[in-house]
C-alpha atoms as a PDB file:
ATOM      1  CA  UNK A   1     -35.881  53.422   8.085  1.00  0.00           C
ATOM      2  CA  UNK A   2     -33.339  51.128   6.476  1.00  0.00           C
ATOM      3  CA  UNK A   3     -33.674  48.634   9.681  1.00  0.00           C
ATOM      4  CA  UNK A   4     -37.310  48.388   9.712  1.00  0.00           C
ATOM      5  CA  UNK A   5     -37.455  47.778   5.744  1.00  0.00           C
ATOM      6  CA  UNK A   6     -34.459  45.066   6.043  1.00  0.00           C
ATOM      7  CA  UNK A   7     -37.005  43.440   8.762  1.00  0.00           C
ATOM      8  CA  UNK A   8     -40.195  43.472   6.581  1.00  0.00           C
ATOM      9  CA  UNK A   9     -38.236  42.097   4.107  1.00  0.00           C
ATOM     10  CA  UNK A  10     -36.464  39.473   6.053  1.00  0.00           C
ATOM     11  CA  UNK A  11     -40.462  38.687   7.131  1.00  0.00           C
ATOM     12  CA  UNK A  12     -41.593  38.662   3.404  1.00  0.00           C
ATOM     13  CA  UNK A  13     -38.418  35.943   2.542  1.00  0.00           C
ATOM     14  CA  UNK A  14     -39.698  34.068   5.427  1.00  0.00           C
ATOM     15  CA  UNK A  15     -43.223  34.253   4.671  1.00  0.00           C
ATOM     16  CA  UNK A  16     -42.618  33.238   1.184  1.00  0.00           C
ATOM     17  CA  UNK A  17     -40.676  30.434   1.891  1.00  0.00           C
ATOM     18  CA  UNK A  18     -43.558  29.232   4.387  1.00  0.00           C
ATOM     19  CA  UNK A  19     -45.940  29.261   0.995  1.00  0.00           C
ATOM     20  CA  UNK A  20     -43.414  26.989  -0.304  1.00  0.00           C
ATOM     21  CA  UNK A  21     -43.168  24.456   2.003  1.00  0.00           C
ATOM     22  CA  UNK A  22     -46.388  24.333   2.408  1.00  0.00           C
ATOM     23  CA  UNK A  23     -47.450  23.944  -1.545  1.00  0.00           C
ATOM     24  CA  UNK A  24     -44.763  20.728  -1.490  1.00  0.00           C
ATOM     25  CA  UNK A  25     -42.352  22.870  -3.155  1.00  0.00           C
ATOM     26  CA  UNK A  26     -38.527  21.647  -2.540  1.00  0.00           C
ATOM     27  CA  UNK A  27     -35.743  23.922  -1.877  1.00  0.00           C
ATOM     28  CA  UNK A  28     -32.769  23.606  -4.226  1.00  0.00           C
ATOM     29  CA  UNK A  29     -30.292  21.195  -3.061  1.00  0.00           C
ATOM     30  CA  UNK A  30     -26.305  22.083  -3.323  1.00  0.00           C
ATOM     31  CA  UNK A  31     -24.266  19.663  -4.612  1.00  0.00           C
ATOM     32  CA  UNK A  32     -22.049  18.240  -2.055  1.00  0.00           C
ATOM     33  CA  UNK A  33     -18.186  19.620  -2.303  1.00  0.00           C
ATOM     34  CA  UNK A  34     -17.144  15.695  -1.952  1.00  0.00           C
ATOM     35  CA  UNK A  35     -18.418  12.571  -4.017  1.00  0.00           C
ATOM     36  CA  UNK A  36     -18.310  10.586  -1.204  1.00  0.00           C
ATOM     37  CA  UNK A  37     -21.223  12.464   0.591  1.00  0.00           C
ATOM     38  CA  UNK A  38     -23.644  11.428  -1.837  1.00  0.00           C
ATOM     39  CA  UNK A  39     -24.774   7.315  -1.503  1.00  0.00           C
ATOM     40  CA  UNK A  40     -27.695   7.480  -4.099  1.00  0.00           C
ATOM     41  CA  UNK A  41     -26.790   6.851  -7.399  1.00  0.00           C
ATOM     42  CA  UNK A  42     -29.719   8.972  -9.190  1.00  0.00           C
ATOM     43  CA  UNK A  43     -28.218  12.068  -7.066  1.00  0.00           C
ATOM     44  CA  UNK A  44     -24.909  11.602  -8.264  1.00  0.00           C
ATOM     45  CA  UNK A  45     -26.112  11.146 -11.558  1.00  0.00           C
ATOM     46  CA  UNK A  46     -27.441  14.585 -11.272  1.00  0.00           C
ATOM     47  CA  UNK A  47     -24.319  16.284  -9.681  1.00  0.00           C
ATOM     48  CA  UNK A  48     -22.425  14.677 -12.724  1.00  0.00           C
ATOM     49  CA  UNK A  49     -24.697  15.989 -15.210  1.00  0.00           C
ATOM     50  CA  UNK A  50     -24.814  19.195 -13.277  1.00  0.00           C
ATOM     51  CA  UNK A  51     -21.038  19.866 -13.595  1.00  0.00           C
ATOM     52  CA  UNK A  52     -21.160  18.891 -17.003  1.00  0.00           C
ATOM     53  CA  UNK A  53     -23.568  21.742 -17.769  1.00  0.00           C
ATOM     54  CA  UNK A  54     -21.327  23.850 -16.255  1.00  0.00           C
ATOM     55  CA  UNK A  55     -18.006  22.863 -17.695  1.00  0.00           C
ATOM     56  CA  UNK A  56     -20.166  23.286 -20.908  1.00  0.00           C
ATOM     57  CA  UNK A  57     -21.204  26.608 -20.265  1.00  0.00           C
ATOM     58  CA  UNK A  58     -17.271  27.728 -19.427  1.00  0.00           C
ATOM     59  CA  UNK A  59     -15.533  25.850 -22.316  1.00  0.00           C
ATOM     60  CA  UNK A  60     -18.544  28.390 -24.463  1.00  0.00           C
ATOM     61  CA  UNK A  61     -17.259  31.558 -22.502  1.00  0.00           C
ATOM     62  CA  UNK A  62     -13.489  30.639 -23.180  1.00  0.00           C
ATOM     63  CA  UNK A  63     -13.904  30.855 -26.760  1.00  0.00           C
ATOM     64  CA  UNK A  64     -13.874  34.927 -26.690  1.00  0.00           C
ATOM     65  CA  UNK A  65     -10.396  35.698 -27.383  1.00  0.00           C
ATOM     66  CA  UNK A  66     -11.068  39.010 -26.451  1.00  0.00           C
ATOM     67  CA  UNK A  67     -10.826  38.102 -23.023  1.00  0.00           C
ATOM     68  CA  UNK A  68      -8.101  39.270 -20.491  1.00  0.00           C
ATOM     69  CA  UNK A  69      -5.236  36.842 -20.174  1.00  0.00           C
ATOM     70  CA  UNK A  70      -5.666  35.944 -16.595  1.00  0.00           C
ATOM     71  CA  UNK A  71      -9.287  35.758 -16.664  1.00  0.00           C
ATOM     72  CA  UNK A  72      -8.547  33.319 -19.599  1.00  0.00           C
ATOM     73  CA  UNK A  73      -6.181  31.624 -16.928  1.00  0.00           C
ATOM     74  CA  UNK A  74      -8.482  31.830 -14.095  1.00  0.00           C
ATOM     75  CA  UNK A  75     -11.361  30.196 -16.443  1.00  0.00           C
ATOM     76  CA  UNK A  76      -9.390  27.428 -17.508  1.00  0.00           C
ATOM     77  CA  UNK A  77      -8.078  26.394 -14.452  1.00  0.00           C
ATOM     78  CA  UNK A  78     -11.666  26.400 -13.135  1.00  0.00           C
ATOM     79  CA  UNK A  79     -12.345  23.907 -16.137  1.00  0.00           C
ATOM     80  CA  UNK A  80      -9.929  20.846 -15.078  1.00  0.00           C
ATOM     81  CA  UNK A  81     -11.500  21.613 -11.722  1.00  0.00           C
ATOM     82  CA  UNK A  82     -14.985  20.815 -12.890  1.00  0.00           C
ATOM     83  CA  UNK A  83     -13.261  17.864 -14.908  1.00  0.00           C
ATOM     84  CA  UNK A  84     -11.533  16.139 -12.041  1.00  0.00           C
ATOM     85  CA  UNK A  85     -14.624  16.899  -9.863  1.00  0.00           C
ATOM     86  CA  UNK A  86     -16.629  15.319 -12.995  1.00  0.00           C
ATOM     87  CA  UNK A  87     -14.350  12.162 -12.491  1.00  0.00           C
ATOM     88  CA  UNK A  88     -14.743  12.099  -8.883  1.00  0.00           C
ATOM     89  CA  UNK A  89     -18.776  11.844  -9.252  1.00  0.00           C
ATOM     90  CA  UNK A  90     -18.317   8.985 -11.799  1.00  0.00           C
ATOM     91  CA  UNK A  91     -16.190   7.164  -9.763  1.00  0.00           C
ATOM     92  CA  UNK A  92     -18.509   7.138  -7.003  1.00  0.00           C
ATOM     93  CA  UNK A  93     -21.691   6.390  -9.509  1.00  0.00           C
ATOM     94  CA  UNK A  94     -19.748   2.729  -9.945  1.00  0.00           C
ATOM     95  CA  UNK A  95     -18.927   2.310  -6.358  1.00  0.00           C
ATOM     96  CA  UNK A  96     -22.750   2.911  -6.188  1.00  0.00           C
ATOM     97  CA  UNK A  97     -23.442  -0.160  -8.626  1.00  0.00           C
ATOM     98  CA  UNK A  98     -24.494   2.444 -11.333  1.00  0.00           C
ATOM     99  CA  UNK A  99     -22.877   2.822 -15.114  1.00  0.00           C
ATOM    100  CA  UNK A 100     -19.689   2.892 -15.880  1.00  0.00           C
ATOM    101  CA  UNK A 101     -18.706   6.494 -17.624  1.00  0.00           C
ATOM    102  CA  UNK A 102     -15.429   6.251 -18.355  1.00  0.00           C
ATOM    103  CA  UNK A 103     -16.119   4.561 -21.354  1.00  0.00           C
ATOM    104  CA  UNK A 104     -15.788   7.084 -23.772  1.00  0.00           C
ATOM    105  CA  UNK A 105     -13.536  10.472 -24.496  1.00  0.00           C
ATOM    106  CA  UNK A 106     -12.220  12.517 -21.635  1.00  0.00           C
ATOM    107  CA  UNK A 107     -13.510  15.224 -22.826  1.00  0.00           C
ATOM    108  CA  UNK A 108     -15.982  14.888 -25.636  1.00  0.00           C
ATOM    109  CA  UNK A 109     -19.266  16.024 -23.245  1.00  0.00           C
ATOM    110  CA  UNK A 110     -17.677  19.325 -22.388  1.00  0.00           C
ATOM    111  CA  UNK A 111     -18.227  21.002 -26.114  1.00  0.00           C
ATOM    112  CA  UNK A 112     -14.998  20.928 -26.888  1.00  0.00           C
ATOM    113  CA  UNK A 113     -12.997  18.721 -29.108  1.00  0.00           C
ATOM    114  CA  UNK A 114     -10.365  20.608 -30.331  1.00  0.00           C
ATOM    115  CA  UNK A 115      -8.952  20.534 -26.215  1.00  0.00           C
ATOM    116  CA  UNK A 116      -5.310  20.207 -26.235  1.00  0.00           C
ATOM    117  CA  UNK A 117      -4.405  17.693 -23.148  1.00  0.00           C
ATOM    118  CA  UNK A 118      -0.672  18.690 -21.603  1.00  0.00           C
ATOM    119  CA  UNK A 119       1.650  15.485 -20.281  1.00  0.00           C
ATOM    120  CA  UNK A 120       0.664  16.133 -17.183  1.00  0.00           C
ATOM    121  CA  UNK A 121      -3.458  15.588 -17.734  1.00  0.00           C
ATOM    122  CA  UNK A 122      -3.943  19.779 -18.139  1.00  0.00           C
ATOM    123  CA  UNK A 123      -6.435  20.806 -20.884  1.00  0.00           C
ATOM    124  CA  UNK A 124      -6.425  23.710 -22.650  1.00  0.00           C
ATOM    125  CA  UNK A 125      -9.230  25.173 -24.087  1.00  0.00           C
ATOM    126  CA  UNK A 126     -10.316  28.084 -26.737  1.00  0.00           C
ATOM    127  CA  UNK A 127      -8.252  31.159 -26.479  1.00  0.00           C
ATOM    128  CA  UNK A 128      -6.409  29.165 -23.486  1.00  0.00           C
ATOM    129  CA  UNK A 129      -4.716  27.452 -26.821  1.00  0.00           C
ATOM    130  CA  UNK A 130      -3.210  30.516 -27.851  1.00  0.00           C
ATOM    131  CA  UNK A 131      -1.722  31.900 -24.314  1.00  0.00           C
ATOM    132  CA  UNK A 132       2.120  32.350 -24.377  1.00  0.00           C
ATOM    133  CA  UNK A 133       4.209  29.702 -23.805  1.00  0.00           C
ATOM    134  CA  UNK A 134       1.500  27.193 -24.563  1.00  0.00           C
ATOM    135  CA  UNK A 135       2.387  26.160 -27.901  1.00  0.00           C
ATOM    136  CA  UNK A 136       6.228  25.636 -26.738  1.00  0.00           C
ATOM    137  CA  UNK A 137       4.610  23.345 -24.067  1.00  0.00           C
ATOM    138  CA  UNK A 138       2.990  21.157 -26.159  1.00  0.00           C
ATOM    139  CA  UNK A 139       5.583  20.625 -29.029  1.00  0.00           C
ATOM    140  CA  UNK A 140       6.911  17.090 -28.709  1.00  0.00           C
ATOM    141  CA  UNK A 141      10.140  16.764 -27.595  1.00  0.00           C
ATOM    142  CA  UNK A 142      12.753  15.537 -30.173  1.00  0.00           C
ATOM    143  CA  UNK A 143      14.441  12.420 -30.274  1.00  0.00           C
ATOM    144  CA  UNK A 144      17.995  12.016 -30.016  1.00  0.00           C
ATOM    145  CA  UNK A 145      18.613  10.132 -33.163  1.00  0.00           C
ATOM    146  CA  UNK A 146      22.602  10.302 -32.398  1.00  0.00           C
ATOM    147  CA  UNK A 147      22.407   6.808 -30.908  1.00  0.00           C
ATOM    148  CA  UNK A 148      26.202   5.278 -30.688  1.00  0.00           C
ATOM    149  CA  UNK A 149      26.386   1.948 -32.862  1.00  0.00           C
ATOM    150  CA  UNK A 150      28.258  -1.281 -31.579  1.00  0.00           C
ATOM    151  CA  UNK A 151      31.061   0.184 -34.333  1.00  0.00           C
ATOM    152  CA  UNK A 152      31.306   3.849 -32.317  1.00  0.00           C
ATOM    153  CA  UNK A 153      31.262   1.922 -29.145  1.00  0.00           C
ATOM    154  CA  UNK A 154      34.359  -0.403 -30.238  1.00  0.00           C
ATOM    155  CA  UNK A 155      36.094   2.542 -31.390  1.00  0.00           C
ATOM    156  CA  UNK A 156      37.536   3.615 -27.815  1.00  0.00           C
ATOM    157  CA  UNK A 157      38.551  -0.082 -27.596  1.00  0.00           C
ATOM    158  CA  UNK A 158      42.362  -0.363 -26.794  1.00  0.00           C
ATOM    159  CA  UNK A 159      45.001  -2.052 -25.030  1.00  0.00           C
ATOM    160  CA  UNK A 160      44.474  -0.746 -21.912  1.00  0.00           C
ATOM    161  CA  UNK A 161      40.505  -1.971 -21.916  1.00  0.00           C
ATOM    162  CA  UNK A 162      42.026  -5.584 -21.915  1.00  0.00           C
ATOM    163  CA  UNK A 163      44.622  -4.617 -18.752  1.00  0.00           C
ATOM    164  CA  UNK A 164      47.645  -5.449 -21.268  1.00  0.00           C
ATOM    165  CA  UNK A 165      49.594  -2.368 -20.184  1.00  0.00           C
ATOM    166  CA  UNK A 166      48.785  -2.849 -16.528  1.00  0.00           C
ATOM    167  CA  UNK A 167      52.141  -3.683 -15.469  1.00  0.00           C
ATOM    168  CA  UNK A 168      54.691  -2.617 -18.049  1.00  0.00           C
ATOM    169  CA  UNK A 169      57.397  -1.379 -14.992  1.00  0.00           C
ATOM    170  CA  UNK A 170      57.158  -4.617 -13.362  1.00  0.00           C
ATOM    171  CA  UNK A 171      56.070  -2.841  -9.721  1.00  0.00           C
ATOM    172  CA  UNK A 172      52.306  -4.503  -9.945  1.00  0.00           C
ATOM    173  CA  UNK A 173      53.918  -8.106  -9.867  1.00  0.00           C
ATOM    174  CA  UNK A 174      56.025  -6.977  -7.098  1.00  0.00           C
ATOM    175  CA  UNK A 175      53.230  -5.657  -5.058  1.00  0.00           C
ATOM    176  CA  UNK A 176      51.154  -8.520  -5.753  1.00  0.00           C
ATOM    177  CA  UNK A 177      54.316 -11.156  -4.316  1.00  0.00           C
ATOM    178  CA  UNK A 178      54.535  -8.890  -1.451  1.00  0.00           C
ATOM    179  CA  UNK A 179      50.767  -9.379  -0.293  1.00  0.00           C
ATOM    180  CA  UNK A 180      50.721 -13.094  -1.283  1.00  0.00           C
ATOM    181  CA  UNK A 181      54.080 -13.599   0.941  1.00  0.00           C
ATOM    182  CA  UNK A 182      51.789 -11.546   3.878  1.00  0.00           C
ATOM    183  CA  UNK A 183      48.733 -13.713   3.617  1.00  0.00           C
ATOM    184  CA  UNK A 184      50.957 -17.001   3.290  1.00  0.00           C
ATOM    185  CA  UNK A 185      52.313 -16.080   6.364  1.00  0.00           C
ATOM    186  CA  UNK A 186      49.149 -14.711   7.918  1.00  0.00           C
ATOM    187  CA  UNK A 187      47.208 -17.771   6.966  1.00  0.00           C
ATOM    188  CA  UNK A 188      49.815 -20.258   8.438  1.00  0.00           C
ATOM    189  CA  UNK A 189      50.050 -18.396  11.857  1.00  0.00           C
ATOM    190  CA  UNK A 190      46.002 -18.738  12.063  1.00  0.00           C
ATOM    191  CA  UNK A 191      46.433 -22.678  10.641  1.00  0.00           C
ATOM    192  CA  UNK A 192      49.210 -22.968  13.718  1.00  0.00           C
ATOM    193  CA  UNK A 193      46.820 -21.247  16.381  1.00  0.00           C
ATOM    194  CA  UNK A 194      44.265 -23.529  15.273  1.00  0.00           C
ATOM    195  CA  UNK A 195      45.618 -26.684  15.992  1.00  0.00           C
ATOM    196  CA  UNK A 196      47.382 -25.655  19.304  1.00  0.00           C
ATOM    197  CA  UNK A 197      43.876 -24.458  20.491  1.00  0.00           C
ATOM    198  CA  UNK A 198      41.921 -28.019  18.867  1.00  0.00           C
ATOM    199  CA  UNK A 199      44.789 -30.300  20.334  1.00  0.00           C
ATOM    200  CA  UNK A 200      47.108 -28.392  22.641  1.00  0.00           C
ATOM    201  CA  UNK A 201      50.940 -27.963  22.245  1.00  0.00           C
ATOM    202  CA  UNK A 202      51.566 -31.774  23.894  1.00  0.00           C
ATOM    203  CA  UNK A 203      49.480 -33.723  21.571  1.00  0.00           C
ATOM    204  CA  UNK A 204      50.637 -31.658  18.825  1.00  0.00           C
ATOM    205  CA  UNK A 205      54.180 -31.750  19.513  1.00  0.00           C
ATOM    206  CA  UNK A 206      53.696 -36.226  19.764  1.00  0.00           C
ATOM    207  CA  UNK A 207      51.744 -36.071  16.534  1.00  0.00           C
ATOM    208  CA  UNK A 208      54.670 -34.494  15.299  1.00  0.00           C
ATOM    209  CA  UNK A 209      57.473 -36.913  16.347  1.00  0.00           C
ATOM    210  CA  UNK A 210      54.939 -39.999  15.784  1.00  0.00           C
ATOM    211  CA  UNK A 211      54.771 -38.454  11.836  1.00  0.00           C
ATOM    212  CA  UNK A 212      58.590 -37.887  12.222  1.00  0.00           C
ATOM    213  CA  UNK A 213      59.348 -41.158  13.359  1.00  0.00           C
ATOM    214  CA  UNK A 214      56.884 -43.188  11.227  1.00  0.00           C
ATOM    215  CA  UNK A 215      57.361 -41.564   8.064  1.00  0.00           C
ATOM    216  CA  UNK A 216      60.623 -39.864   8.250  1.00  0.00           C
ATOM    217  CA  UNK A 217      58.769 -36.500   8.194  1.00  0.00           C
ATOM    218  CA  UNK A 218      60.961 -33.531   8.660  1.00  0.00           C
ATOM    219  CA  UNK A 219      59.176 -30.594  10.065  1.00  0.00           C
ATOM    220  CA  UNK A 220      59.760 -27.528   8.543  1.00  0.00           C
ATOM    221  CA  UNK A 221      57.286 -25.173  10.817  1.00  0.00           C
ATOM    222  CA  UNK A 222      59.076 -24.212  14.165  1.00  0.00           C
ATOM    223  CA  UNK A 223      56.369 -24.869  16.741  1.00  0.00           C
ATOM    224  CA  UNK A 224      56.039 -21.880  19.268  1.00  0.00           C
ATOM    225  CA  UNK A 225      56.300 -21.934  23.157  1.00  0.00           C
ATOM    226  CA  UNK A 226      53.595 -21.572  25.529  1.00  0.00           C
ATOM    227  CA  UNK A 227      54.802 -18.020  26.208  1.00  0.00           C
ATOM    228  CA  UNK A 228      54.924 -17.456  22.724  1.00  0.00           C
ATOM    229  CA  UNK A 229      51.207 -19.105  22.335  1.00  0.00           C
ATOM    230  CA  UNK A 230      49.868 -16.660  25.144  1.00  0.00           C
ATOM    231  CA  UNK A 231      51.309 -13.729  23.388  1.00  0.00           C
ATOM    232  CA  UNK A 232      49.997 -14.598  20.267  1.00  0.00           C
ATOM    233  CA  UNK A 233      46.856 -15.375  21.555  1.00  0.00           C
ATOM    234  CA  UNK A 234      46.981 -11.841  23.467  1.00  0.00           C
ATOM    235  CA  UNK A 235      47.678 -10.278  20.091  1.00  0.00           C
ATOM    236  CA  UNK A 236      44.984 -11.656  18.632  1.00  0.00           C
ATOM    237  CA  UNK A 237      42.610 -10.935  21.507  1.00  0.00           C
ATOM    238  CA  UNK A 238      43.980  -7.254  20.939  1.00  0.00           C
ATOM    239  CA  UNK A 239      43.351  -6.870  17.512  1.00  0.00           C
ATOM    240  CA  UNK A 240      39.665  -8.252  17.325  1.00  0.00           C
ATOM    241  CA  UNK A 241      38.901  -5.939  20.088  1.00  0.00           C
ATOM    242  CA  UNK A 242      40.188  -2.763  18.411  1.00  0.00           C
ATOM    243  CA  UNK A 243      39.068  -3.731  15.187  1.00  0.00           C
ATOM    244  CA  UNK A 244      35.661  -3.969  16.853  1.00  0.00           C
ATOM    245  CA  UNK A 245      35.705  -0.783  18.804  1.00  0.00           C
ATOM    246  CA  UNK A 246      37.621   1.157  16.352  1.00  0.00           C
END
């Protein structure tokens, strides 16, 4: 008996709904679940005032305090739903070439000015106010006033900020002759391997008697051998290549 009844009344809903289409009468539309469905702007005008009736008719529900604390939760997390979605439909109502609504408050068409708005763009509203932990969200956050002055600042000024005790043993200037003896010698060794490779050891060797015999110039740099070139130059050869594969 149950089947036959579901049937005649699956035959009445269709029936009926015959009538209907036949008297001109529209079925009720769903709003689309993205803004971006919609290209009229009179429809989205509609969906927009549509969720604003609803975010109404929540925001009036959420003022019973005597409700349970996670339906209190549940209902005001379904409120900044209905709020982004409400700022989804007006975005799309300008790309349409209709009004701007972002004109006024956030939140003055939902019924409830006394919303609290969280940092992060949350809203709280009714007995959502007075949940735990709420009121120790929104409390602003204090300012350090303990802000160091140029006096506090020049207060851990000493010697030692200016390097004047940097080398009270003497072993820093020692260190520092050491290296500049090193790349003295370094530097003269590349100036030496420079010339030999520019002019050769012949026309270097002449240029040094011609300036020797001219001027009376005394040459204080020994100049190396050809076997002592090559291994220099093999040295060097040796070192590039580790230092580039190593």
């Amino acid at each position: 008996m149950a089947r036959n009844e579901e049937k005649s009344q699956s035959m009445l809903n269709r029936w009926l709904e015959l009538q209907k289409e036949e008297a001109g009468v529209k079925k009720p539309q769903r709003r689309p679940y993205m803004a971006e469905l919609c290209n009229n702007v009179s429809d989205a005008e509609k969906w927009r005032m549509q969720v604003i009736k609803e975010i109404s008719k929540h925001v009036l529900h959420i003022q019973n305090e005597s409700l349970e604390e996670h339906k209190i939760r549940d209902l005001n997390d379904h409120i900044n739903k209905l709020i982004r979605e409400k700022a989804h439909w007006e975005h799309r109502i300008v790309e349409l070439g209709g009004p701007n609504h972002f004109s006024g408050p956030a939140v003055s068409e939902e019924g409830d000015d006394g919303a609290i708005r969280a940092p992060g763009g949350y809203y709280y509203f009714g007995a959502a106010k007075n949940l735990p932990g709420v009121q120790d969200l929104l409390k602003p956050k204090k300012s350090d006033d303990s802000k160091r002055t140029r006096y506090d600042m020049y207060q851990a000024i000493d010697s030692d900020y200016y390097g004047y005790r940097d080398d009270e043993d003497g072993l820093l200037e020692s260190l520092e002759s050491q290296v500049e003896q090193k790349l003295k010698k370094e530097a003269l060794l590349d100036w030496e391997l420079a010339q030999i490779q520019k002019y050769g050891t012949t026309a270097v060797e002449q240029e040094v008697e011609k300036m020797n015999s001219t001027a009376n110039f005394k040459s204080h740099v020994a100049l190396p051998s050809d076997d002592e070139i090559e291994q220099l130059l093999l040295k060097r050869r040796k070192e590039e290549i580790l230092r580039k594969y190593l």
